[in-house]
N, C-alpha and C. Protein backbone atom coordinates (compact mmCIF):
# COMPACT_ATOMS: atom_id res chain seq x y z
N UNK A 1 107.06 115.77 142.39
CA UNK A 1 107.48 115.25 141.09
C UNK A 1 106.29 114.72 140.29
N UNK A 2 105.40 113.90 140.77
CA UNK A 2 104.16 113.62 140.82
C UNK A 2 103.12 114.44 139.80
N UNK A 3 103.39 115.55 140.62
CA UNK A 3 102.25 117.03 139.73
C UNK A 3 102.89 117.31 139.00
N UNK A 4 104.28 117.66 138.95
CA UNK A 4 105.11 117.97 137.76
C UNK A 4 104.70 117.31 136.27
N UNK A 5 104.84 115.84 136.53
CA UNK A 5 104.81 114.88 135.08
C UNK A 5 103.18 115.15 134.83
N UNK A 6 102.24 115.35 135.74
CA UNK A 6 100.72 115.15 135.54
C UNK A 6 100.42 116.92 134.47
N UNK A 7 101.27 117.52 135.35
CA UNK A 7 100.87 119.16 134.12
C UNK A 7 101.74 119.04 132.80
N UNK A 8 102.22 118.26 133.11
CA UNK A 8 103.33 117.78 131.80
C UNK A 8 102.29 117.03 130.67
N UNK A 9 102.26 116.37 131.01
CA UNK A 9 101.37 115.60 130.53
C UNK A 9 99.53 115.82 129.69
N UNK A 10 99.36 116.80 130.58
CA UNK A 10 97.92 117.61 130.65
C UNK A 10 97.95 118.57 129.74
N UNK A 11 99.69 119.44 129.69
CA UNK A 11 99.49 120.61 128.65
C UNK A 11 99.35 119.92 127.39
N UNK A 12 100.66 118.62 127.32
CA UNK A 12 100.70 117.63 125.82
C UNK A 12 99.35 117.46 125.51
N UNK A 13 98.25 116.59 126.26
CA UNK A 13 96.82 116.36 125.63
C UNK A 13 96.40 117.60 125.23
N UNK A 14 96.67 118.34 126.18
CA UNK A 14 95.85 119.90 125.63
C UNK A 14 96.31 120.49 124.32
N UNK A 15 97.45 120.31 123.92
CA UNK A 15 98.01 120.35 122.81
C UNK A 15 97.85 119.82 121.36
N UNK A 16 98.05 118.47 122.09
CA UNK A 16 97.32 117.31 120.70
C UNK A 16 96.16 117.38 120.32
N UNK A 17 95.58 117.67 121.51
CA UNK A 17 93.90 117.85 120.99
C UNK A 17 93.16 118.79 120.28
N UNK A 18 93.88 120.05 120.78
CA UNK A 18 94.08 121.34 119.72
C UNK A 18 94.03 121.06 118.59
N UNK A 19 95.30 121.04 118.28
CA UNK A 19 96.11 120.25 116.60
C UNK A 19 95.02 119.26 116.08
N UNK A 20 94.58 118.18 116.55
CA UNK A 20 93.29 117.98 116.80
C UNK A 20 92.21 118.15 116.22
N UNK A 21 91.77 118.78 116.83
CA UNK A 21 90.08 119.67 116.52
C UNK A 21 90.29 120.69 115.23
N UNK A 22 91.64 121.16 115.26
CA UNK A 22 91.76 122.50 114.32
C UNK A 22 91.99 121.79 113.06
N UNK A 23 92.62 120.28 112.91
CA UNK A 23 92.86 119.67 111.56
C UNK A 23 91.28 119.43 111.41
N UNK A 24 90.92 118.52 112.33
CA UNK A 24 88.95 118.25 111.80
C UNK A 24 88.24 119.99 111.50
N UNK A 25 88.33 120.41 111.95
CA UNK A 25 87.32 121.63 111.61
C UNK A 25 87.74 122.34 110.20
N UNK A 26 89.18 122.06 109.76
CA UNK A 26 89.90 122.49 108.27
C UNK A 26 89.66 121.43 107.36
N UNK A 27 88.96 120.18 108.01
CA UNK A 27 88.76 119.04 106.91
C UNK A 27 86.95 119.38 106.67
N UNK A 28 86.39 119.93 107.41
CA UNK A 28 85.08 119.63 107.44
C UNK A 28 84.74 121.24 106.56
N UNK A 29 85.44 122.07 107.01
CA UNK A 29 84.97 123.68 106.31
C UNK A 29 85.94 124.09 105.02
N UNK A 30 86.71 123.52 105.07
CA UNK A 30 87.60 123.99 103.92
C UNK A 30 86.91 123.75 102.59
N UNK A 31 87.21 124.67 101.24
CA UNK A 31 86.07 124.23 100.27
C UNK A 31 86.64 123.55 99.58
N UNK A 32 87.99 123.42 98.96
CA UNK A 32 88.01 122.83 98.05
C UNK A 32 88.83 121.37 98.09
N UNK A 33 89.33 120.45 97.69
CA UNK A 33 90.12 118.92 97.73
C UNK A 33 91.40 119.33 97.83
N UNK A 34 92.24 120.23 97.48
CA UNK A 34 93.44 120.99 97.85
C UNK A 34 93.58 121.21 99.35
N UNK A 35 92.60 122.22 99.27
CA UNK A 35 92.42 122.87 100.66
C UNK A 35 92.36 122.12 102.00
N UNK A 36 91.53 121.11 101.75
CA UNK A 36 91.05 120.15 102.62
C UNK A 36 92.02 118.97 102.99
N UNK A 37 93.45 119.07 101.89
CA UNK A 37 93.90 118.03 102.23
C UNK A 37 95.38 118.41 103.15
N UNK A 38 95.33 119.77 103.79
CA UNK A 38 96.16 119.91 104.74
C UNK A 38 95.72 119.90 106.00
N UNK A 39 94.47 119.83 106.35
CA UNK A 39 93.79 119.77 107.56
C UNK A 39 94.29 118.19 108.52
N UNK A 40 93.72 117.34 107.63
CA UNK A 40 94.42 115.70 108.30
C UNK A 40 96.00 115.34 108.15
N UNK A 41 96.90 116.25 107.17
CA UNK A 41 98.12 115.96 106.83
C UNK A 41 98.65 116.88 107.71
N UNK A 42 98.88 118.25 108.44
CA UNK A 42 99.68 119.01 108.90
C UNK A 42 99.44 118.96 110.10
N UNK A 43 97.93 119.51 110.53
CA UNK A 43 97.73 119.46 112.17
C UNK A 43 97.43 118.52 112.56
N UNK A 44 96.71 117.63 111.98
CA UNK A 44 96.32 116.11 112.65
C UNK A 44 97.47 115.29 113.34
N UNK A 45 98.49 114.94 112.63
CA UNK A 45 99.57 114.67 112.59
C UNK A 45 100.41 115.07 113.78
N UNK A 46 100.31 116.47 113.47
CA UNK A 46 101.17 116.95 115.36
C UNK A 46 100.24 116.65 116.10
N UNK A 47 98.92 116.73 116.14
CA UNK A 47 97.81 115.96 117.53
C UNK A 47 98.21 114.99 117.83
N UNK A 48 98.55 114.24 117.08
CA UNK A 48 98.69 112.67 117.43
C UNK A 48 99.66 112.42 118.11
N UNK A 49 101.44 113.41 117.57
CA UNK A 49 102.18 113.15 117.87
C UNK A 49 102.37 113.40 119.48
N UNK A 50 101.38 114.77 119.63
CA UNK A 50 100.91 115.25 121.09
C UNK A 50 100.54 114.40 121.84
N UNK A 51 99.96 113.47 121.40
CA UNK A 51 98.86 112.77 122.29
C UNK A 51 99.60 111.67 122.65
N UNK A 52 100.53 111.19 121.81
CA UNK A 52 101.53 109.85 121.81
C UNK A 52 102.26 110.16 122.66
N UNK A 53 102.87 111.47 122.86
CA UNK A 53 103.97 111.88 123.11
C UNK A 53 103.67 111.68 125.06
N UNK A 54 102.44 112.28 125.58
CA UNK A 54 101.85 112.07 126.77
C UNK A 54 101.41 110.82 127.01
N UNK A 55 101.11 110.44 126.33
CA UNK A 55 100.78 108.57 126.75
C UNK A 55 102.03 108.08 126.69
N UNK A 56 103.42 107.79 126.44
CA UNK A 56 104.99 107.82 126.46
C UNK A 56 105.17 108.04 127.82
N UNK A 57 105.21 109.39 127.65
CA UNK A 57 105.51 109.98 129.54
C UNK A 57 105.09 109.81 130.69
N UNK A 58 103.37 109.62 130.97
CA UNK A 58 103.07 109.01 131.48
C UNK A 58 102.83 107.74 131.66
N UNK A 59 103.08 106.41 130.86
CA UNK A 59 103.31 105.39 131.43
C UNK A 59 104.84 104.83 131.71
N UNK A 60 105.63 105.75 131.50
CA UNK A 60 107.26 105.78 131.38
C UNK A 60 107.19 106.07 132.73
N UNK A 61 106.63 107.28 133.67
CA UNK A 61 106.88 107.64 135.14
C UNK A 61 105.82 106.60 136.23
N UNK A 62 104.58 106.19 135.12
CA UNK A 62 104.47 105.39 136.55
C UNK A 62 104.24 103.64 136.19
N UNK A 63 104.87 102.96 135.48
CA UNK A 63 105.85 101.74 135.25
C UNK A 63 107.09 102.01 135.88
N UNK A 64 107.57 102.37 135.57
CA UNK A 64 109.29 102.56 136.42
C UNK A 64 109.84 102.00 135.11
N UNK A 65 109.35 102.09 133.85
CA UNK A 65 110.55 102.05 132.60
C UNK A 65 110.02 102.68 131.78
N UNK A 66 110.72 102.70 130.78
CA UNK A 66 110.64 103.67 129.36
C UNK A 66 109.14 103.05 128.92
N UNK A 67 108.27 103.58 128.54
CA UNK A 67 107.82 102.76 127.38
C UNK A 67 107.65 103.50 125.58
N UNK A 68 109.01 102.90 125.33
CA UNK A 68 109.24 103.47 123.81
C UNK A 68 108.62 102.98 122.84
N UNK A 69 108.01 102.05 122.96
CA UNK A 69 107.37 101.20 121.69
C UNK A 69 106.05 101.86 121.73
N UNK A 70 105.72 102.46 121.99
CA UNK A 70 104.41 103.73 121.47
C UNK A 70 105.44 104.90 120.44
N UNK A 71 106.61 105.04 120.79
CA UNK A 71 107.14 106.39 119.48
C UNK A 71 106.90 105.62 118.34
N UNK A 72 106.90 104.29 117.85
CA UNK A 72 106.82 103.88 116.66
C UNK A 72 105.39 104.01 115.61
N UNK A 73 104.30 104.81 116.58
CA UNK A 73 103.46 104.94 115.93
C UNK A 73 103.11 106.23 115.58
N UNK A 74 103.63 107.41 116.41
CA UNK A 74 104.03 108.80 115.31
C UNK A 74 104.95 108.53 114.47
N UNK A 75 105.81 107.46 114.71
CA UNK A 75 106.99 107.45 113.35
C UNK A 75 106.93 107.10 112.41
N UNK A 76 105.88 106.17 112.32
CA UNK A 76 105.06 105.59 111.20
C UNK A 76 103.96 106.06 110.56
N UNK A 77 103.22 107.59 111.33
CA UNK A 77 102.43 108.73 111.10
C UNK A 77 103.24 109.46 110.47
N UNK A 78 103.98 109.96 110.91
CA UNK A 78 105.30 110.98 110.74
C UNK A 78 105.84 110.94 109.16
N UNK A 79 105.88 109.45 108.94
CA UNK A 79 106.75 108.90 107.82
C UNK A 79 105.28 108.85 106.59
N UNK A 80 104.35 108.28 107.34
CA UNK A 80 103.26 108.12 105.56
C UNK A 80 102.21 109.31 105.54
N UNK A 81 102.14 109.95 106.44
CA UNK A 81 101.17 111.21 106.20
C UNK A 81 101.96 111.77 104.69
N UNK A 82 103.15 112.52 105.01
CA UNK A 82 102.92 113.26 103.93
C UNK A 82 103.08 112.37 102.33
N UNK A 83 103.56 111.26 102.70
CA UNK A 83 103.57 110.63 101.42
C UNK A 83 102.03 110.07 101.29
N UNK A 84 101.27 110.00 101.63
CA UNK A 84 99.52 109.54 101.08
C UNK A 84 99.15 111.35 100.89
N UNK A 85 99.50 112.60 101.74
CA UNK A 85 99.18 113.81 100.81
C UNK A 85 99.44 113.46 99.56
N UNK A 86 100.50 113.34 99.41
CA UNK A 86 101.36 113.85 98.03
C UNK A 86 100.77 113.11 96.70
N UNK A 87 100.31 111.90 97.49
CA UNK A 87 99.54 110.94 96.52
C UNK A 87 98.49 111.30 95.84
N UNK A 88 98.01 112.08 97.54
CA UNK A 88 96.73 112.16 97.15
C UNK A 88 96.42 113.67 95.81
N UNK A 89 97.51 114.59 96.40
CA UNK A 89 97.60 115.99 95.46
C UNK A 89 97.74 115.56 93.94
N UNK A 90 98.45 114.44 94.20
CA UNK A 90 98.79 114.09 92.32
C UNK A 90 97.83 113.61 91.63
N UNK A 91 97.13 112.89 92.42
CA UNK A 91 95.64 111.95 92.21
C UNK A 91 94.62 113.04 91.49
N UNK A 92 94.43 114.08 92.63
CA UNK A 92 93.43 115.13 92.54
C UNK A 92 93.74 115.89 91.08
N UNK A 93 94.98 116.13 91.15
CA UNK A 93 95.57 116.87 89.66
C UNK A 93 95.43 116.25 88.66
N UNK A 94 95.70 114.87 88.57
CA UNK A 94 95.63 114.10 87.26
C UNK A 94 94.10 114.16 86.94
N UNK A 95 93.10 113.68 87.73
CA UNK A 95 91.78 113.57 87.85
C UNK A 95 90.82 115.05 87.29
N UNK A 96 91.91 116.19 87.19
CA UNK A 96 91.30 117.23 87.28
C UNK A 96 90.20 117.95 88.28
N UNK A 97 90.76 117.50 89.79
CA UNK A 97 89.77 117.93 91.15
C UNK A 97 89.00 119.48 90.97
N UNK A 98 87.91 119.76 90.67
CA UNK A 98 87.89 121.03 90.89
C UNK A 98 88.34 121.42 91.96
N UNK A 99 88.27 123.12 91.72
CA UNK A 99 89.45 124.07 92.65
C UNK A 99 88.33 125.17 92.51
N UNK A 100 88.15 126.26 93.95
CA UNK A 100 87.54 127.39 94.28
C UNK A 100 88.52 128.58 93.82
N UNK A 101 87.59 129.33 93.61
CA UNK A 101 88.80 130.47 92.94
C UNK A 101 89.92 131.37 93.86
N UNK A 102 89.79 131.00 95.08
CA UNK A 102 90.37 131.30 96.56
C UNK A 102 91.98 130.05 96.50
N UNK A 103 91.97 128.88 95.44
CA UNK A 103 93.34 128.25 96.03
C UNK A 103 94.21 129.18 94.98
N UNK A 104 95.12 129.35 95.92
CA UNK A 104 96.49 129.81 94.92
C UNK A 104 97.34 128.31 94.33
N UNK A 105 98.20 128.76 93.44
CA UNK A 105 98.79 127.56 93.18
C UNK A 105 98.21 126.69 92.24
N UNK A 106 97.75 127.18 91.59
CA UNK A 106 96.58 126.09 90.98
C UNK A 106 97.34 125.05 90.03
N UNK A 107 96.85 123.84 89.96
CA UNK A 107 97.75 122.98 89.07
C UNK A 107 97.44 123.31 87.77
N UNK A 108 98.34 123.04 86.70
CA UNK A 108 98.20 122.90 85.70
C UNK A 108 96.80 122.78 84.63
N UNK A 109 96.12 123.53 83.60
CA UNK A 109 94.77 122.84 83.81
C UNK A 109 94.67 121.55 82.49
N UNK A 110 95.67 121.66 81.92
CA UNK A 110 95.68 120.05 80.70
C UNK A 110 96.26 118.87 81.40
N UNK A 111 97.25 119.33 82.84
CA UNK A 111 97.90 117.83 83.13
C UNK A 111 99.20 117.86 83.65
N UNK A 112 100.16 117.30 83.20
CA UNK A 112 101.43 117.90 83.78
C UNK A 112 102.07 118.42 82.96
N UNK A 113 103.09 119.53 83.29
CA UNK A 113 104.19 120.24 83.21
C UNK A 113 104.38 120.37 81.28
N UNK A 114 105.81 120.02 81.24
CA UNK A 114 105.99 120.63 79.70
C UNK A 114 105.28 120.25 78.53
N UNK A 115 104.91 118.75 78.75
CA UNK A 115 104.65 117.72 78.06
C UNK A 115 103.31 118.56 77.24
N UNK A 116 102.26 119.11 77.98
CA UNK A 116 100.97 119.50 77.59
C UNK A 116 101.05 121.04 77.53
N UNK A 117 102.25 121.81 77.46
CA UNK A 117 102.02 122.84 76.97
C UNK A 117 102.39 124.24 78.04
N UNK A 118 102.42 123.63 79.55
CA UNK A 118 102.81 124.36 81.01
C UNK A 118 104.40 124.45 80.39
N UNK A 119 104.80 125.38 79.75
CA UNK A 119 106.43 125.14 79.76
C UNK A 119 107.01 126.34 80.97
N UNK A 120 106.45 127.50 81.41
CA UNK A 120 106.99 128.10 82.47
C UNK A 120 108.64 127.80 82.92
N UNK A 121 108.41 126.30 83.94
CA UNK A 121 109.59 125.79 84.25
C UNK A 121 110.59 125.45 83.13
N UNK A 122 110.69 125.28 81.92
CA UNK A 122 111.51 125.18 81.22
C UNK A 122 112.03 126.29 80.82
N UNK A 123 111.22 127.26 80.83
CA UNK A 123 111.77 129.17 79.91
C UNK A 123 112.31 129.50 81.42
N UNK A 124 112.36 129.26 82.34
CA UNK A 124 112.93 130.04 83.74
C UNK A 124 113.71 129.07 83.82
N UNK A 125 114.15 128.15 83.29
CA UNK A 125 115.80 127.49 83.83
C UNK A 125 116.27 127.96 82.42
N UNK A 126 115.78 127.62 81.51
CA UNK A 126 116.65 128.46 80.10
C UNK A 126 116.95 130.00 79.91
N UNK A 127 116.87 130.71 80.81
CA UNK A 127 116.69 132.01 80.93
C UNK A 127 117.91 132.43 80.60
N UNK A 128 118.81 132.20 81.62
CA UNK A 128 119.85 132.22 81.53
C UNK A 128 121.54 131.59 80.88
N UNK A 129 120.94 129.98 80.15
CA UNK A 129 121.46 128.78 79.29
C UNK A 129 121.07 129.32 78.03
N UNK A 130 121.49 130.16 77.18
CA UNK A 130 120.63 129.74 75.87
C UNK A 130 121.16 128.28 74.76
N UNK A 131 121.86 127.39 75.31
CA UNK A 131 122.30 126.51 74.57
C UNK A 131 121.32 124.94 75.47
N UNK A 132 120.46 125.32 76.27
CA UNK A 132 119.27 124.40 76.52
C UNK A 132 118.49 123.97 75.55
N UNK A 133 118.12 122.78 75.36
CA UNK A 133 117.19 122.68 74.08
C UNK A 133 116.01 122.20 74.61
N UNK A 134 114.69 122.25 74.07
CA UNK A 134 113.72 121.76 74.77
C UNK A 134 113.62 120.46 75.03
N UNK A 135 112.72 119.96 75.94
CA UNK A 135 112.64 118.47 75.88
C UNK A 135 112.27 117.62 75.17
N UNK A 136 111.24 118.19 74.21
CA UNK A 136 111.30 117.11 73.32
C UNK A 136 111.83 116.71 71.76
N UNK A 137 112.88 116.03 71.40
CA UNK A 137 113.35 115.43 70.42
C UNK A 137 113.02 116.09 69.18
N UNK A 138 113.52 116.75 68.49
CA UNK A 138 113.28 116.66 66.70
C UNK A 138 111.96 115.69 66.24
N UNK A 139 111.49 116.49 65.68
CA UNK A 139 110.64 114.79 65.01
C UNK A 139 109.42 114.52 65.71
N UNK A 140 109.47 114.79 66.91
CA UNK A 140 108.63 113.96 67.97
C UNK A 140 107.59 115.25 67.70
N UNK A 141 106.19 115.04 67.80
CA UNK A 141 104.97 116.20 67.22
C UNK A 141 103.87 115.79 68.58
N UNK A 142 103.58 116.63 69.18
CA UNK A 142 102.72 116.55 70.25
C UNK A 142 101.22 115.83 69.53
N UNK A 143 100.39 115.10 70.35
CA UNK A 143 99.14 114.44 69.78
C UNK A 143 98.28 114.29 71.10
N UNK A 144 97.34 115.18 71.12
CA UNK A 144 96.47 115.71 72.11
C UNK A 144 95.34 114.22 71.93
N UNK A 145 95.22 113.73 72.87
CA UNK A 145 94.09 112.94 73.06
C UNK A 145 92.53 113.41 73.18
């Protein structure tokens, strides 16, 4: 039972550490602030959870109890990783982050969405509504800073 939990345990590090190394080596080579910011948000994240997940198990089999109060710290990984991405993607966009000509997706290049002129999303939900009106008000005259 012994060797059982120990290869148990051994594949998890081997795992986490993976996830691991492969988020650092996508944070360190990736070119652009886009690019770079899924390396610590996607795989890092499961490393950890890997690594938590074997430090759990093994002190759970040789304590003789659970020890659950280590899950609270992938859950608290789990829970703000992608919300500090998301922060961080909006940050980069507002800021105007340069971008390599390799990211797809590219944000907007005045700012956000309809307001500055990106109307796309508004003509593809009106596509099919023609009694949609645009968003902004009668009257109201765009004023470019």
């Amino acid at each position: 039972m012994q060797t059982v939990v120990e290869v148990i345990v051994s594949a998890l590090l081997l795992i986490g550490s993976l996830f691991t190394l492969i988020g650092a080596i996508g944070l360190a080579r990736l070119p652009d602030f886009f690019m770079r910011l899924h390396g610590p948000t996607k795989s890092t994240t499961l490393g950890v959870g890997g690594i938590v997940l074997a430090s759990v198990i093994y002190f759970s089999t040789h304590n003789n109890f659970a020890s659950l109060h280590e899950l609270l710290i992938p859950a608290f990984l789990f829970l703000t990783a992608p919300i500090s991405a998301h922060m961080l993607a909006k940050a980069g966009i507002q800021q105007r982050v340069r971008v390599v000509a390799a990211t797809r997706g590219r944000p907007p290049t005045t700012g956000a969405c309809a307001e500055h002129g990106d109307t796309r999303e508004m003509r593809e939900a009106s596509d099919g509504d023609e009694g949609v009106q645009a968003a902004r008000p009668e009257g109201e005259h765009r004023q470019d800073p």
